[in-house]
Protein backbone atom coordinates (compact mmCIF):
# COMPACT_ATOMS: atom_id res chain seq x y z
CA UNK A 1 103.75 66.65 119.38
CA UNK A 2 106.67 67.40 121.16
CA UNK A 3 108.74 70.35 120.37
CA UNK A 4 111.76 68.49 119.08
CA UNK A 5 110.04 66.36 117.16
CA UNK A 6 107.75 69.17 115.41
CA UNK A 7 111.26 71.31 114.45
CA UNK A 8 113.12 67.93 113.05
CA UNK A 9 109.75 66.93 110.97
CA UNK A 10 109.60 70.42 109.53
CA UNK A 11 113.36 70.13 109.23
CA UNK A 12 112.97 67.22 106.87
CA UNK A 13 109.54 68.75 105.04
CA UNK A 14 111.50 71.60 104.54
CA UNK A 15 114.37 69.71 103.00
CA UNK A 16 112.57 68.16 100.80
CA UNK A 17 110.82 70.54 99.36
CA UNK A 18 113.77 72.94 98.58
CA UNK A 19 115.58 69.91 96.24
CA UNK A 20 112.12 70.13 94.53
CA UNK A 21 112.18 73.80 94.51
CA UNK A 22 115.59 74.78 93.56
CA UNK A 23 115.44 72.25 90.52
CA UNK A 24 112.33 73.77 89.14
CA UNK A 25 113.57 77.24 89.75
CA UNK A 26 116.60 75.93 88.04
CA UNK A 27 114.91 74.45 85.41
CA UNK A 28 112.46 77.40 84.39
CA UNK A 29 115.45 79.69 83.90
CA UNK A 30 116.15 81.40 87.50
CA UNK A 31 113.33 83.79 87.29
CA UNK A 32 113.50 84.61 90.79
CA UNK A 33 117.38 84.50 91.48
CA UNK A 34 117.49 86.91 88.52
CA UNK A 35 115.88 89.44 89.99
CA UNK A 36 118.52 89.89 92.53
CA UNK A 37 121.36 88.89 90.75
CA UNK A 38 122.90 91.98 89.83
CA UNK A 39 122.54 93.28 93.20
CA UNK A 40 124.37 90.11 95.24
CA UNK A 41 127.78 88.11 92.89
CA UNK A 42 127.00 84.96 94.08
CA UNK A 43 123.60 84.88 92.48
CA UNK A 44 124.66 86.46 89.62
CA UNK A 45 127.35 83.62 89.15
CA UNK A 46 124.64 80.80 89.83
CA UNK A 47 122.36 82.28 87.33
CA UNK A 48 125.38 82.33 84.77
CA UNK A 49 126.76 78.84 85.72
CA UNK A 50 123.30 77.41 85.47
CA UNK A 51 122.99 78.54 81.90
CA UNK A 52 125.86 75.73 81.03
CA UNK A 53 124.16 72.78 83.11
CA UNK A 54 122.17 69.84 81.78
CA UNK A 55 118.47 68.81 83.36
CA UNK A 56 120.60 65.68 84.65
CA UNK A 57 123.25 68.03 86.51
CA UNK A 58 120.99 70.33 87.48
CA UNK A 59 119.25 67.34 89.54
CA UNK A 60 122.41 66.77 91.12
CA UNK A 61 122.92 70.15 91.99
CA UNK A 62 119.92 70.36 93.73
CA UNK A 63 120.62 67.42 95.75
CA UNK A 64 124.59 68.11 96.57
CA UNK A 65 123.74 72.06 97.21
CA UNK A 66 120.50 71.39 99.60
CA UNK A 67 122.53 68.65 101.59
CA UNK A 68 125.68 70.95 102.35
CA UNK A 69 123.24 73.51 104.23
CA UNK A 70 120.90 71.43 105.87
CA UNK A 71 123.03 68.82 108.05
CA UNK A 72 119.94 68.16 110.35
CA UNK A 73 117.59 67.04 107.88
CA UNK A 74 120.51 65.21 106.17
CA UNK A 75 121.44 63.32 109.38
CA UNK A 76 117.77 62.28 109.99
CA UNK A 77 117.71 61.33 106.69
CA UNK A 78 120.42 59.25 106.96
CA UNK A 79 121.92 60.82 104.40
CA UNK A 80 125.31 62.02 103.83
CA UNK A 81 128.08 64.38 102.27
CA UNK A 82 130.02 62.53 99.56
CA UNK A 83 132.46 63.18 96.92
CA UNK A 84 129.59 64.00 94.62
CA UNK A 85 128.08 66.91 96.71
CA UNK A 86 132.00 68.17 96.78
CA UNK A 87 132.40 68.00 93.44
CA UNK A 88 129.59 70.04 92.45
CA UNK A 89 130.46 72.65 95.15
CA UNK A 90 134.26 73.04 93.53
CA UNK A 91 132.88 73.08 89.95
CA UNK A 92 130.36 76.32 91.20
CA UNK A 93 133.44 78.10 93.00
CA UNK A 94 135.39 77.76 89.83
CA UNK A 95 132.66 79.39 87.67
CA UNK A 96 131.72 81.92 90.28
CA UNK A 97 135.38 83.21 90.97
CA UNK A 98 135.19 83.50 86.90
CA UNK A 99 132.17 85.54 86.58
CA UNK A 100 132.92 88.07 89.39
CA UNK A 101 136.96 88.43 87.79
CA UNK A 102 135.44 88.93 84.44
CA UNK A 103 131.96 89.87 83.92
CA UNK A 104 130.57 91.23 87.60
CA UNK A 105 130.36 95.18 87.64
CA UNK A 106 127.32 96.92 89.34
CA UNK A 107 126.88 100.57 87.83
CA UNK A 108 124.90 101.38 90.47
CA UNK A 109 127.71 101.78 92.92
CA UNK A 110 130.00 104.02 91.43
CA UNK A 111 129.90 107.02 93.07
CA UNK A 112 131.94 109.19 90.30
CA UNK A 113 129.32 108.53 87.87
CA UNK A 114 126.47 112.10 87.12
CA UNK A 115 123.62 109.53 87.48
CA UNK A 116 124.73 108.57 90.96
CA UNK A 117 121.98 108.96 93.71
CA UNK A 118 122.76 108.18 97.54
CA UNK A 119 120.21 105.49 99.26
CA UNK A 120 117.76 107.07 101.25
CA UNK A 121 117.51 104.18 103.62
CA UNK A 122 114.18 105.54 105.14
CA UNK A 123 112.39 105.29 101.31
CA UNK A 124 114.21 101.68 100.90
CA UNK A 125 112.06 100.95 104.38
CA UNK A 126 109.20 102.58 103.78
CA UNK A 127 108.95 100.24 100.40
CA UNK A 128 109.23 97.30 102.05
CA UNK A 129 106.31 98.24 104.49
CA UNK A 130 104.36 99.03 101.43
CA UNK A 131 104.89 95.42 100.17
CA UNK A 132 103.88 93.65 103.31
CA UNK A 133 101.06 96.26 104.44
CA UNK A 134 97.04 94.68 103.78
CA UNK A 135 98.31 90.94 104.09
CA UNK A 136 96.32 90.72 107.59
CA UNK A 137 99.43 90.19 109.68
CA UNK A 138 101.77 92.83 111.96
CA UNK A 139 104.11 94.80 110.71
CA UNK A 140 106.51 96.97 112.45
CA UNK A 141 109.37 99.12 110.97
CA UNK A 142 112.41 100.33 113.36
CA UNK A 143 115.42 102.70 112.18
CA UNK A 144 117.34 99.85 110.05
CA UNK A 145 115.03 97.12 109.67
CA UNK A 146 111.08 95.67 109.68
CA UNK A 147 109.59 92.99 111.02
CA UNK A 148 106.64 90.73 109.59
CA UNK A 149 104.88 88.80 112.19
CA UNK A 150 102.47 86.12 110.64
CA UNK A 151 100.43 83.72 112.64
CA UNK A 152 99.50 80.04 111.63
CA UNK A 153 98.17 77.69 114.15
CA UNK A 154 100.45 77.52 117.56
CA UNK A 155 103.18 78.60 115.39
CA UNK A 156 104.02 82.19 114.17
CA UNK A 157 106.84 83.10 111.46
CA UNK A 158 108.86 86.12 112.45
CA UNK A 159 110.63 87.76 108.97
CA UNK A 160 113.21 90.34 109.80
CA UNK A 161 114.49 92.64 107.23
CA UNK A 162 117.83 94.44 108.03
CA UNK A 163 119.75 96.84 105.90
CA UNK A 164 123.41 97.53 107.22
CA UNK A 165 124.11 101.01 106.81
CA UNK A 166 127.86 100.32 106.88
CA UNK A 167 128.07 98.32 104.33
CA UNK A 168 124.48 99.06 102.21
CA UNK A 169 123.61 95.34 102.55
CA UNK A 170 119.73 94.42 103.28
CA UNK A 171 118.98 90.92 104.15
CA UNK A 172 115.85 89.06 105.63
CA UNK A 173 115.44 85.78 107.51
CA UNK A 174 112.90 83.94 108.80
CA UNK A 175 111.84 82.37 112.07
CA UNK A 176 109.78 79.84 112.64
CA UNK A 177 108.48 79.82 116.13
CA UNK A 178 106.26 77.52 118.44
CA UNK A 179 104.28 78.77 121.35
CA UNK A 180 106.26 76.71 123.76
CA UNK A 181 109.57 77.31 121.76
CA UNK A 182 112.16 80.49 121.70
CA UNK A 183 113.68 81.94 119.27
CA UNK A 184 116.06 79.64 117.68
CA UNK A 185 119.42 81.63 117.27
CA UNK A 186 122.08 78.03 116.86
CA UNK A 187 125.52 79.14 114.79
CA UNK A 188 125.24 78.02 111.37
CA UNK A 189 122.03 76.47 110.18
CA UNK A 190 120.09 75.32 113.21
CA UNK A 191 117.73 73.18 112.53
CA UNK A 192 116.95 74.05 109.39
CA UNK A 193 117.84 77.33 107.10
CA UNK A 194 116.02 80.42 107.52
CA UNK A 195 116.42 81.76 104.25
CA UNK A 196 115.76 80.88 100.68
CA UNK A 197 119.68 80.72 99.26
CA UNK A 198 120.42 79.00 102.55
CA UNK A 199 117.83 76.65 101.64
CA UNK A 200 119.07 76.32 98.37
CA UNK A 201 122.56 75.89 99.53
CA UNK A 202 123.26 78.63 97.06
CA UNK A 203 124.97 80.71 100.01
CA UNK A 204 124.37 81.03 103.62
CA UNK A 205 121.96 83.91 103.73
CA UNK A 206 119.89 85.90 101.30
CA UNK A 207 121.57 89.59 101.29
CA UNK A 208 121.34 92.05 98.38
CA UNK A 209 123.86 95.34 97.92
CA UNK A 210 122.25 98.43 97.79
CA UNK A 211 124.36 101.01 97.19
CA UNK A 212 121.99 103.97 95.81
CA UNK A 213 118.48 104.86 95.40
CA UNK A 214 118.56 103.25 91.58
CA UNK A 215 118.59 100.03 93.54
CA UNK A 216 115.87 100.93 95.80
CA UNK A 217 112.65 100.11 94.63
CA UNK A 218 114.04 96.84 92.85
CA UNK A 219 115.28 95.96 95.76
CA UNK A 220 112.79 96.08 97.87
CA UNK A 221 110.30 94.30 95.95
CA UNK A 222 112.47 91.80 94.72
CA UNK A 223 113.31 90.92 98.46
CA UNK A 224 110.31 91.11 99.75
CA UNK A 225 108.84 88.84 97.29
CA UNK A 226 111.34 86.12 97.68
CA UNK A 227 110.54 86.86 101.45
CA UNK A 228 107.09 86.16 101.12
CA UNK A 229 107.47 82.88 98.58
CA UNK A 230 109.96 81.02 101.37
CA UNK A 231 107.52 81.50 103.81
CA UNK A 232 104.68 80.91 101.98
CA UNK A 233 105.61 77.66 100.66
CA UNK A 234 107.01 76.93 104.42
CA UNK A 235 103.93 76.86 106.36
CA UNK A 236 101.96 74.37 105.35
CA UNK A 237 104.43 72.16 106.10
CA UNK A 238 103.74 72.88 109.91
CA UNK A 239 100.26 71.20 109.44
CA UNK A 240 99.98 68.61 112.54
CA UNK A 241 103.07 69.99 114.85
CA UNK A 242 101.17 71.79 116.97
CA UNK A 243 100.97 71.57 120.64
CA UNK A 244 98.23 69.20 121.23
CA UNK A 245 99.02 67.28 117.90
């Protein structure tokens, strides 16, 4: 198959599969959001707002949030942004701007308090390698970030995890790369989102504060996990856009 094609299919496999996904994570509660959503606002206003939505909305959601971050697959779809997919955007701003005025404080960064411990950002690493260590695939760790390499077919997924020392953010995205493609570094989205709360359409990248070594260990597995469940659930929809295929 040729290269464009294979990106736009998984484009659209992908897009699918995240409406599915972000209703049922919706649905069962936001387990998985909640275990980074005192560490990044914007999650911890989802998880709040979604408290107050029906099983009807929360279908809607997943529809109007998916289609704002993933124009590509939207555009093959034929499928576009409408007053709906607005609306439901405004109505999450509202509640979000709420929640981080009233409710939003994260102990862990205040710096005047006795319990306060600074990160050690080499332990917060370290972690991480821990996590992905014994899964068969390469891992290398550099002063502010680690890579995961895994292999599937003519395709390999690159995972980067990168902590900003200036402002005690770690993040991770994902790349999903052919053998005859490069790395695909488009503004925005690209082709499709690289992360799960891009895919989502919750925000446009999946970055957690970690401000001292109380956040840590939580961190790092709750990342890493949510690392490993995007791409897990991503690859098999690669099946038949290889090379020869």
């Amino acid at each position: 198959m040729e290269l464009t094609e294979a990106i736009n299919t998984f484009a659209v496999r992908l897009y699918e599969w995240s409406q599915r996904d972000f209703l049922r994570e919706m649905e069962a509660g936001c387990p998985m959001l909640s275990l980074i959503a005192q560490n990044y606002p914007s999650v911890g206003g989802f998880v709040s707002w979604n408290k107050m939505l029906s099983t009807s909305d929360r279908a809607r959601v997943a529809k109007a949030f998916t289609l704002r971050t993933q124009p590509n697959a939207a555009r093959l779809k034929i499928e576009v942004t409408s007053d709906e997919t607005r609306k439901w955007g405004e109505l999450f701003y509202e509640h979000e701007s709420n929640f981080l005025h009233n409710v939003f404080y994260m102990a862990t960064a205040d710096r005047s308090a006795s319990s306060y411990r600074a990160l050690d950002v080499d332990s917060l690493l370290d972690k991480i390698v821990a996590l992905l260590l014994g899964r068969q695939e390469k891992v290398t760790r550099n002063r502010s970030g680690v890579r995961w390499v895994r292999k599937n077919g003519d395709w390999k997924t690159l995972t980067e995890f990168k902590f900003e020392r200036r402002r005690e953010r770690l993040s991770f995205n994902s790349q999903f790369i052919r053998k005859d493609g490069g790395l695909i570094i488009e503004s925005g989205f690209g082709p499709y989102p690289r992360d799960l709360l891009s895919l989502y359409g919750i925000y446009n990248s999946t970055v957690v504060m970690v401000p001292s070594q109380a956040d840590s260990e939580p961190m790092a597995k709750a990342m890493t996990k949510i690392a490993i469940y995007f791409v897990s659930h991503a690859e098999p929809f690669l099946e038949g856009l290889g090379i020869d295929d």
